[in-house]
Protein backbone atom coordinates (compact mmCIF):
# COMPACT_ATOMS: atom_id res chain seq x y z
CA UNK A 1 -38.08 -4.27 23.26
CA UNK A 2 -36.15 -6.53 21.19
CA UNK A 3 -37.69 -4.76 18.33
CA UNK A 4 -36.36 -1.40 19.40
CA UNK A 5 -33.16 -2.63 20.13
CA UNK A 6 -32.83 -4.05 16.61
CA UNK A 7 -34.01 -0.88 14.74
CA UNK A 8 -31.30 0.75 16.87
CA UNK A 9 -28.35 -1.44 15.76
CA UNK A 10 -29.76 -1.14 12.00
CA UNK A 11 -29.68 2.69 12.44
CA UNK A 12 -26.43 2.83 13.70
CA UNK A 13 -24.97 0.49 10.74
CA UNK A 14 -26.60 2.47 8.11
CA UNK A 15 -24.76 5.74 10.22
CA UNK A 16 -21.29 3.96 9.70
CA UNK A 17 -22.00 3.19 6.42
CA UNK A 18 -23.21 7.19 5.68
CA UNK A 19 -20.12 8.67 7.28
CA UNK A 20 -17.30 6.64 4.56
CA UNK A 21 -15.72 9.22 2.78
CA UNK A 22 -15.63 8.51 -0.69
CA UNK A 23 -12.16 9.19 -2.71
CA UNK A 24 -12.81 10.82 -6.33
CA UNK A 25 -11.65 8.54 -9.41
CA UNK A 26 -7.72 8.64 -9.98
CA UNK A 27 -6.95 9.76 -6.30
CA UNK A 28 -3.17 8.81 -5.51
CA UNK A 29 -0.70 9.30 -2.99
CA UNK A 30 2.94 8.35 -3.52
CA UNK A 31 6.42 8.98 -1.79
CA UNK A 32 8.08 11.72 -3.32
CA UNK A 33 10.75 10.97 -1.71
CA UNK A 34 13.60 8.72 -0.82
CA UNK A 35 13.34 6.49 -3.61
CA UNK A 36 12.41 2.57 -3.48
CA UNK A 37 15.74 0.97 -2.96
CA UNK A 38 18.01 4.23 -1.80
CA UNK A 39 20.30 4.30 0.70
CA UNK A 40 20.02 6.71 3.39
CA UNK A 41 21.26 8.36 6.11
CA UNK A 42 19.49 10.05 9.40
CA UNK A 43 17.82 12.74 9.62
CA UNK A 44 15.61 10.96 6.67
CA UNK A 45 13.52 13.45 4.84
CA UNK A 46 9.90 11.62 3.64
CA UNK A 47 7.93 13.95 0.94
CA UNK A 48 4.32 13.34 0.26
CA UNK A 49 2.90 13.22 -2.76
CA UNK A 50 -1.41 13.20 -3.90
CA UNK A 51 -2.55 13.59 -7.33
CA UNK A 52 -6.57 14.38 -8.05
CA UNK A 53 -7.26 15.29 -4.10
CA UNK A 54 -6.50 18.24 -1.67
CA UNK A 55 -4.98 18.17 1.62
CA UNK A 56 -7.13 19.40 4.52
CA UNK A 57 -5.83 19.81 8.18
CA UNK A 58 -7.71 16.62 10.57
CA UNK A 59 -10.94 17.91 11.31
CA UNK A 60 -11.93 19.93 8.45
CA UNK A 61 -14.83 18.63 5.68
CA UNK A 62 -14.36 19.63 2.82
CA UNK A 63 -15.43 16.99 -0.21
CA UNK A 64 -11.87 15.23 -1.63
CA UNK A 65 -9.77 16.47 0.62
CA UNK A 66 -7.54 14.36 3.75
CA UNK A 67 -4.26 14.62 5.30
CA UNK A 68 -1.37 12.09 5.67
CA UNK A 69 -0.16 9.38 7.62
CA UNK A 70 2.75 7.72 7.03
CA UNK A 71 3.45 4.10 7.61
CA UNK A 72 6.52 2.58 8.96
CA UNK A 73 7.14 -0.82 8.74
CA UNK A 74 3.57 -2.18 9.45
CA UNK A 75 0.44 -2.85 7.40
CA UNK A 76 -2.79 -0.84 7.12
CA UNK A 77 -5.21 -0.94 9.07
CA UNK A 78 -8.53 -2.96 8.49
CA UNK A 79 -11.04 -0.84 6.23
CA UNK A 80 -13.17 1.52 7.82
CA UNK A 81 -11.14 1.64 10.99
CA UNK A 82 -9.42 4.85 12.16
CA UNK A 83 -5.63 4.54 11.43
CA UNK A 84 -3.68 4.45 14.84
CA UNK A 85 -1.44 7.31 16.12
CA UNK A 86 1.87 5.59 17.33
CA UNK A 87 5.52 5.26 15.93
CA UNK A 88 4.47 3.22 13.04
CA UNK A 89 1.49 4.87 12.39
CA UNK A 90 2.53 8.68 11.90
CA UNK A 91 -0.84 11.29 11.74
CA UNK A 92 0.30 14.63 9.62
CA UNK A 93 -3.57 16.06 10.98
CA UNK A 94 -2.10 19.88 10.13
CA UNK A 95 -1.55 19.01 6.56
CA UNK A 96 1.62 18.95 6.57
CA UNK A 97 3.23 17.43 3.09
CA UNK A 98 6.71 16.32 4.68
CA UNK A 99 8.49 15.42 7.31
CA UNK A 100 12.37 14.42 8.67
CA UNK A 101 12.32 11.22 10.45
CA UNK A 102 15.54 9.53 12.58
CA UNK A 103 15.19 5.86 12.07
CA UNK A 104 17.16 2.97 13.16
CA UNK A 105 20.33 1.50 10.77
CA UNK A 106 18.88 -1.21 8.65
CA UNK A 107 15.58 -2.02 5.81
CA UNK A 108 12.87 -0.04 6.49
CA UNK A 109 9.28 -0.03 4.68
CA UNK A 110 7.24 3.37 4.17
CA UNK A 111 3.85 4.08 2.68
CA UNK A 112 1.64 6.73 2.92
CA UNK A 113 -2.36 6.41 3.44
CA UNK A 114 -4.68 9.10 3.21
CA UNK A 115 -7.16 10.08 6.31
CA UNK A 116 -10.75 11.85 6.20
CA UNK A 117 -11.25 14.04 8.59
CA UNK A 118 -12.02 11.80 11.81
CA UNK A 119 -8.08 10.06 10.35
CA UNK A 120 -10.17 6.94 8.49
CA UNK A 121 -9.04 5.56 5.21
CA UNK A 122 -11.29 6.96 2.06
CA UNK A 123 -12.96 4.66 0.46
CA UNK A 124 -11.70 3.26 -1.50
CA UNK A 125 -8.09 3.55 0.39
CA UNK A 126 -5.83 6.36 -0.81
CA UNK A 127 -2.48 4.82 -0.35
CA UNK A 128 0.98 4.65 -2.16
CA UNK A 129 3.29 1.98 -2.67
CA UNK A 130 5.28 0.34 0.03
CA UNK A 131 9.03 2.08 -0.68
CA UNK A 132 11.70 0.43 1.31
CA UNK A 133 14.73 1.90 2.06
CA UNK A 134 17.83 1.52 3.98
CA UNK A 135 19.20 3.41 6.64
CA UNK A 136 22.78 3.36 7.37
């Protein structure tokens, strides 16, 4: 029994390991924008950049392709975990390649990261640089 039950958790590591989606050389995303440093004002506008990969609505499989999410003021998320859906952790699952944000007066950090399909980081991680802005 113990036997079994081992086979079964190596089976189902090997699985996890299968299903990482693998991001072709020279994949990037960036901000468009607002630029690192600027000075805004609400409604903020965020455009989403990705150089050497496609964007592909949540869901969808097609090889070097994944959709946005945008990061406000928090970290990502540990490798190989799916990337949270809540106000810092914004999912763009139609493909969508923008988006107008109201955010509070003060410093605020954005960064984009690229999801696979199931809205899990490619490996290795698509993601921009941090831009941080100001909203007055």
């Amino acid at each position: 029994m113990r036997r079994l039950l081992l086979s079964i958790l190596f089976l189902l590591a090997a699985g996890a390991v299968m299903a990482e989606t693998p991001a072709p050389a020279g994949a990037e995303a960036y901000i468009i924008s607002p630029a690192n440093g600027e000075t805004v004002h609400n409604p903020v506008t965020v455009r989403f950049g990705l150089k050497n990969m496609g964007v592909a609505p949540a869901g969808v499989d097609i090889k070097n392709t994944g959709h946005h999410h945008l990061l406000i003021d928090t970290v990502p998320p540990p490798a190989g975990e799916p990337i949270p859906a809540d106000d810092n952790h914004r999912h763009f699952g139609g493909g969508q390649t923008e988006t107008t944000l109201n955010l509070a007066p003060g410093k605020h950090t954005l960064q984009l990261l690229l999801g696979d399909r199931n809205h899990v980081p490619h490996t290795p991680p698509v993601i921009s640089r941090p831009v941080t802005i100001i909203v007055e």
